[in-house]
N, C-alpha and C. Protein backbone atom coordinates (compact mmCIF):
# COMPACT_ATOMS: atom_id res chain seq x y z
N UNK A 1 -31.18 29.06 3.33
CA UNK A 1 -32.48 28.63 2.91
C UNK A 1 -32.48 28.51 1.39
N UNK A 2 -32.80 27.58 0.83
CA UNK A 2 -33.05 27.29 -0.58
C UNK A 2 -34.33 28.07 -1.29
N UNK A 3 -34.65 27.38 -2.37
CA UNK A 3 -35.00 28.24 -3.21
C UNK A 3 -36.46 27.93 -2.49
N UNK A 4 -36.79 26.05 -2.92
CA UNK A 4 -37.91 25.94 -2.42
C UNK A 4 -38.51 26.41 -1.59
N UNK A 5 -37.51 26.31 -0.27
CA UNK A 5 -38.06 26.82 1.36
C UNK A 5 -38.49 27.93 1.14
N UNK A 6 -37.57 28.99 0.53
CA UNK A 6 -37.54 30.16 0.15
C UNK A 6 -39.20 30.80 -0.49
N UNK A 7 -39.22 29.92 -1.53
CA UNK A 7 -41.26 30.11 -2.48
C UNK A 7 -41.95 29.46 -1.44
N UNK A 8 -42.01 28.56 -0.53
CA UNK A 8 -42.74 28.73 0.59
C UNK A 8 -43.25 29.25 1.55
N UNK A 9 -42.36 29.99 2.07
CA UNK A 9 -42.74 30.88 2.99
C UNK A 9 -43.82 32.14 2.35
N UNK A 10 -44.78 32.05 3.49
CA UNK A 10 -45.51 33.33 3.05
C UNK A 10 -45.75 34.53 4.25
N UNK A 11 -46.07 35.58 3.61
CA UNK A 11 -45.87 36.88 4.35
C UNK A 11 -47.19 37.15 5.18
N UNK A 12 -47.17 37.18 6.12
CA UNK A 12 -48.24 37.66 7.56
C UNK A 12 -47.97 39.01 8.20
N UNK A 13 -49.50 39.54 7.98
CA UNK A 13 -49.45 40.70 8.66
C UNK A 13 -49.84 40.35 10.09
N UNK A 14 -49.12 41.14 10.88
CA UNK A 14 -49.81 40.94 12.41
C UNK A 14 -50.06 42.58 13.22
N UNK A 15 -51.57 42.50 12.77
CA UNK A 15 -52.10 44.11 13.53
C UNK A 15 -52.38 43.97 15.02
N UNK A 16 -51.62 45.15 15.85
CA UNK A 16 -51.64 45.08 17.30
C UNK A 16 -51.34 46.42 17.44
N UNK A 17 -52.19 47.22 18.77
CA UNK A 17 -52.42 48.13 19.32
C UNK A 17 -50.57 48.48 20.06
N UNK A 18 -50.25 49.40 19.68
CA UNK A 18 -48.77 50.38 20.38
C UNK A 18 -48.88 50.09 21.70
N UNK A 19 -48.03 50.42 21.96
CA UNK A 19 -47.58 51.30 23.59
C UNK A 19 -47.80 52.63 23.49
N UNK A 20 -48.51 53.32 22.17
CA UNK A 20 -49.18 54.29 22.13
C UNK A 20 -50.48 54.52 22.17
N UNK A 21 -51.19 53.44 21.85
CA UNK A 21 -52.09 53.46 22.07
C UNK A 21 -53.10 53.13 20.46
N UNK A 22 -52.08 52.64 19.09
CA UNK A 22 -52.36 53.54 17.78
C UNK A 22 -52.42 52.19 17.64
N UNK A 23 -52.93 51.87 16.76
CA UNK A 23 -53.07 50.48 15.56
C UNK A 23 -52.07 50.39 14.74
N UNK A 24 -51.36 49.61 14.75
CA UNK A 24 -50.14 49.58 13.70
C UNK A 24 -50.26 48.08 13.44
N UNK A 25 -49.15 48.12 11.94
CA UNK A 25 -49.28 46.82 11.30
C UNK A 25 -47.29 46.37 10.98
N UNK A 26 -47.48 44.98 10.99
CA UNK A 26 -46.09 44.72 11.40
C UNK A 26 -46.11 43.89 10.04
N UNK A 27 -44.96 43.37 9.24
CA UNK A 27 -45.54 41.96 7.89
C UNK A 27 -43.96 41.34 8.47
N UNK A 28 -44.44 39.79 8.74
CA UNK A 28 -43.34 38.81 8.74
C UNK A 28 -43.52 37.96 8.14
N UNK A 29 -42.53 37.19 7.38
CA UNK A 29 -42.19 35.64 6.95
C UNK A 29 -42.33 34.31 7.41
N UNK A 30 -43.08 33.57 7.07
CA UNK A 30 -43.06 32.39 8.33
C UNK A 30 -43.50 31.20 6.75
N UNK A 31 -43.51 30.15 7.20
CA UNK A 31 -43.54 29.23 6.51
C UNK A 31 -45.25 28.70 6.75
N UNK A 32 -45.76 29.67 7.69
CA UNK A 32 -47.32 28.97 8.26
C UNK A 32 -47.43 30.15 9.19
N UNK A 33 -48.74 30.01 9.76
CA UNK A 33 -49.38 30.72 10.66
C UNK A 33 -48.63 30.79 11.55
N UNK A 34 -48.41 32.06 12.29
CA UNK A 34 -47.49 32.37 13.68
C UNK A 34 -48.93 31.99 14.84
N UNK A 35 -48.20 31.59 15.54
CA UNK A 35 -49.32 31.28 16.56
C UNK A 35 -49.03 32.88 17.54
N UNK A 36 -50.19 32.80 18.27
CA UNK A 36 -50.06 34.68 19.32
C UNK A 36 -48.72 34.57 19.57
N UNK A 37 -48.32 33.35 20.41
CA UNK A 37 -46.54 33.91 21.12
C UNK A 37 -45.88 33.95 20.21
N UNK A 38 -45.51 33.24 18.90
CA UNK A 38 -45.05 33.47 17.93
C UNK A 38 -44.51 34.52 17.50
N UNK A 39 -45.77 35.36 17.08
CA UNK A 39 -45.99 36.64 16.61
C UNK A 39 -45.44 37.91 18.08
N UNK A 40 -46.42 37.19 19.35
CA UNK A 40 -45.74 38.44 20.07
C UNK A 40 -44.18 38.18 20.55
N UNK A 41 -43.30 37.37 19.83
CA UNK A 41 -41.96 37.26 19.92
C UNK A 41 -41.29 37.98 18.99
N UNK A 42 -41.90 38.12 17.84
CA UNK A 42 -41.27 38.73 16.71
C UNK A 42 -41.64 40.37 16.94
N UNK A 43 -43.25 40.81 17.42
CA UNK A 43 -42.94 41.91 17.35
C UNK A 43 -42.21 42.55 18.67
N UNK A 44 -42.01 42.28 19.46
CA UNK A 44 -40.93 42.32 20.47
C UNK A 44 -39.38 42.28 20.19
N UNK A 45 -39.17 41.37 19.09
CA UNK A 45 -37.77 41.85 18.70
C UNK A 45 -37.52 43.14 17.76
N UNK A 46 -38.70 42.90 17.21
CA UNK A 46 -38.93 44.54 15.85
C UNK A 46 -38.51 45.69 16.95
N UNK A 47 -39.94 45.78 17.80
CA UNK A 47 -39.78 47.22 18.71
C UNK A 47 -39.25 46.87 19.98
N UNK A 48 -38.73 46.20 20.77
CA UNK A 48 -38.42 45.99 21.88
C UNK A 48 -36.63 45.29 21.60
N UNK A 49 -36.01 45.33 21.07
CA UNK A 49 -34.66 44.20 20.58
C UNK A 49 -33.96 44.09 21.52
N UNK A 50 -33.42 45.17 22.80
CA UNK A 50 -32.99 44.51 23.73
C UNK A 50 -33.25 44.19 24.76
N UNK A 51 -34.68 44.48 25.42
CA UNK A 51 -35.31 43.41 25.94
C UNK A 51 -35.77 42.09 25.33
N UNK A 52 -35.79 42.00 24.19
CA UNK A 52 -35.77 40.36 23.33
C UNK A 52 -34.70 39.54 23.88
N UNK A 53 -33.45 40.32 23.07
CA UNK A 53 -32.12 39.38 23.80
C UNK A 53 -32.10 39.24 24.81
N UNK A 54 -32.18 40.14 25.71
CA UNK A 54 -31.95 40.32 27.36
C UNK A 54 -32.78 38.68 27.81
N UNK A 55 -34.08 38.64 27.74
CA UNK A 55 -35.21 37.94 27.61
C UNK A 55 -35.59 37.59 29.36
N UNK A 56 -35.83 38.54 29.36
CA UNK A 56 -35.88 38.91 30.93
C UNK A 56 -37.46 38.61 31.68
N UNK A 57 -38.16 37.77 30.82
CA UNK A 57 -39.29 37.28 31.25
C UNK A 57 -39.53 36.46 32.10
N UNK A 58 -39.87 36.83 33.47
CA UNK A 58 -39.79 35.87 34.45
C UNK A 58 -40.80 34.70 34.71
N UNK A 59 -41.61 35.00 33.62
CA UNK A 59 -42.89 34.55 33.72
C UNK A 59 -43.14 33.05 32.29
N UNK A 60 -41.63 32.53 31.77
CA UNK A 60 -41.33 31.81 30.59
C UNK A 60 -41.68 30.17 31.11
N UNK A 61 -42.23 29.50 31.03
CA UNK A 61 -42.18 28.04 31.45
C UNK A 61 -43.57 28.50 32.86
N UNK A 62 -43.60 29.40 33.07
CA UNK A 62 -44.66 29.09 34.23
C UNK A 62 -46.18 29.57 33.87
N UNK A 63 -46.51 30.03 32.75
CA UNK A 63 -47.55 30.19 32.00
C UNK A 63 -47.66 30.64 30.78
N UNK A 64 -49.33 30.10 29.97
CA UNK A 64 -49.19 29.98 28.27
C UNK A 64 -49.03 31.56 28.56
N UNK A 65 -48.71 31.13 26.85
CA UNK A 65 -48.30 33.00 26.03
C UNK A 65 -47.10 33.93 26.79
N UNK A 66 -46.31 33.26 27.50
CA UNK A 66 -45.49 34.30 28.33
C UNK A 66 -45.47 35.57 27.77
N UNK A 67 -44.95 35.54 26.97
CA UNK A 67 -44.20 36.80 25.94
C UNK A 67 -45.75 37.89 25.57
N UNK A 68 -46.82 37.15 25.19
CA UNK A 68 -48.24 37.75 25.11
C UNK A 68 -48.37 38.82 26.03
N UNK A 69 -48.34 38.02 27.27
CA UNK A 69 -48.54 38.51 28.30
C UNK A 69 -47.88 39.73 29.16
N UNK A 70 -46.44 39.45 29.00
CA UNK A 70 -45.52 40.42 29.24
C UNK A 70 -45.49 41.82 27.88
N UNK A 71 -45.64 41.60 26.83
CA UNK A 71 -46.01 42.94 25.66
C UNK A 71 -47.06 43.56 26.61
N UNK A 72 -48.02 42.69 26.69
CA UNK A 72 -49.46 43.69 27.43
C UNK A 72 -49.00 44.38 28.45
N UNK A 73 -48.95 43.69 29.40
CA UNK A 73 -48.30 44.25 30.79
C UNK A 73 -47.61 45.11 30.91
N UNK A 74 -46.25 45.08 30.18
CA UNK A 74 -45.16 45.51 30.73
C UNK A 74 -45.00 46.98 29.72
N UNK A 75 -45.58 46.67 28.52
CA UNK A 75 -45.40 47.42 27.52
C UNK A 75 -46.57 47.99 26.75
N UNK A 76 -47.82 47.55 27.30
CA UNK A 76 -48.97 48.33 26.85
C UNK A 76 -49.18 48.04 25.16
N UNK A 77 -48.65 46.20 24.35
CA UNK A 77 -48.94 46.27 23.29
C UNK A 77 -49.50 44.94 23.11
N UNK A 78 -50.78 45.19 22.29
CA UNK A 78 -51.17 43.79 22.33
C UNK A 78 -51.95 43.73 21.18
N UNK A 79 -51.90 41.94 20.37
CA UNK A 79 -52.03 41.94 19.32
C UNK A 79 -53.29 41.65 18.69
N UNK A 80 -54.11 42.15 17.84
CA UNK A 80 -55.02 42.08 17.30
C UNK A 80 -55.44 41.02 16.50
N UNK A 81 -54.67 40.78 15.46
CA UNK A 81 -54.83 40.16 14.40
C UNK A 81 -53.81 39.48 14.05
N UNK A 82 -53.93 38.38 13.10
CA UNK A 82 -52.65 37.78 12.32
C UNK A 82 -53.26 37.34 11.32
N UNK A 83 -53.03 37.65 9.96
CA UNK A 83 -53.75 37.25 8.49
C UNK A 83 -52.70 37.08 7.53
N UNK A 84 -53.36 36.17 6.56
CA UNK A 84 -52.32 36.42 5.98
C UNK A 84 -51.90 38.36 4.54
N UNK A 85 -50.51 38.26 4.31
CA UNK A 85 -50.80 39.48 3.73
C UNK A 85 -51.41 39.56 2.69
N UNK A 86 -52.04 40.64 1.72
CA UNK A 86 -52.76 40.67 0.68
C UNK A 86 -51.24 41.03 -0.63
């Protein structure tokens, strides 16, 4: 990535409730707004990494937000917010 691409990208927080139950805050890089699956792809690779790779979602191509959907479900985490960071 170059320099430009590089001063483009800006930093997004994305706040979403644990698999504990706690409010936590995640900050990623993106060049623009993460859309929900977006975001619940990235924080799935943060706290989940080998179920990311694995990608064992049976539920991919047969309805929106797969990945949304499966954090909630499967893993009790789901996302609140996406802003940008301060």
């Amino acid at each position: 990535m170059g320099f430009i691409e590089e001063a483009l990208m800006q930093k997004w927080q994305v706040t979403f409730v644990d698999d504990h139950g706690e409010q936590s805050v995640e900050l990623f890089t993106c060049a623009q707004k993460p859309s929900l699956e977006d975001a619940a792809q990235m924080i799935r690779a943060k706290l989940l990494p080998i179920p990311a790779e694995l990608d064992l979602n049976d539920l991919d191509g047969r309805i929106a937000e797969p990945t949304v959907k499966s954090l909630k479900d499967q893993n009790s985490i789901q996302i609140l917010d996406i802003s940008p960071a301060a």
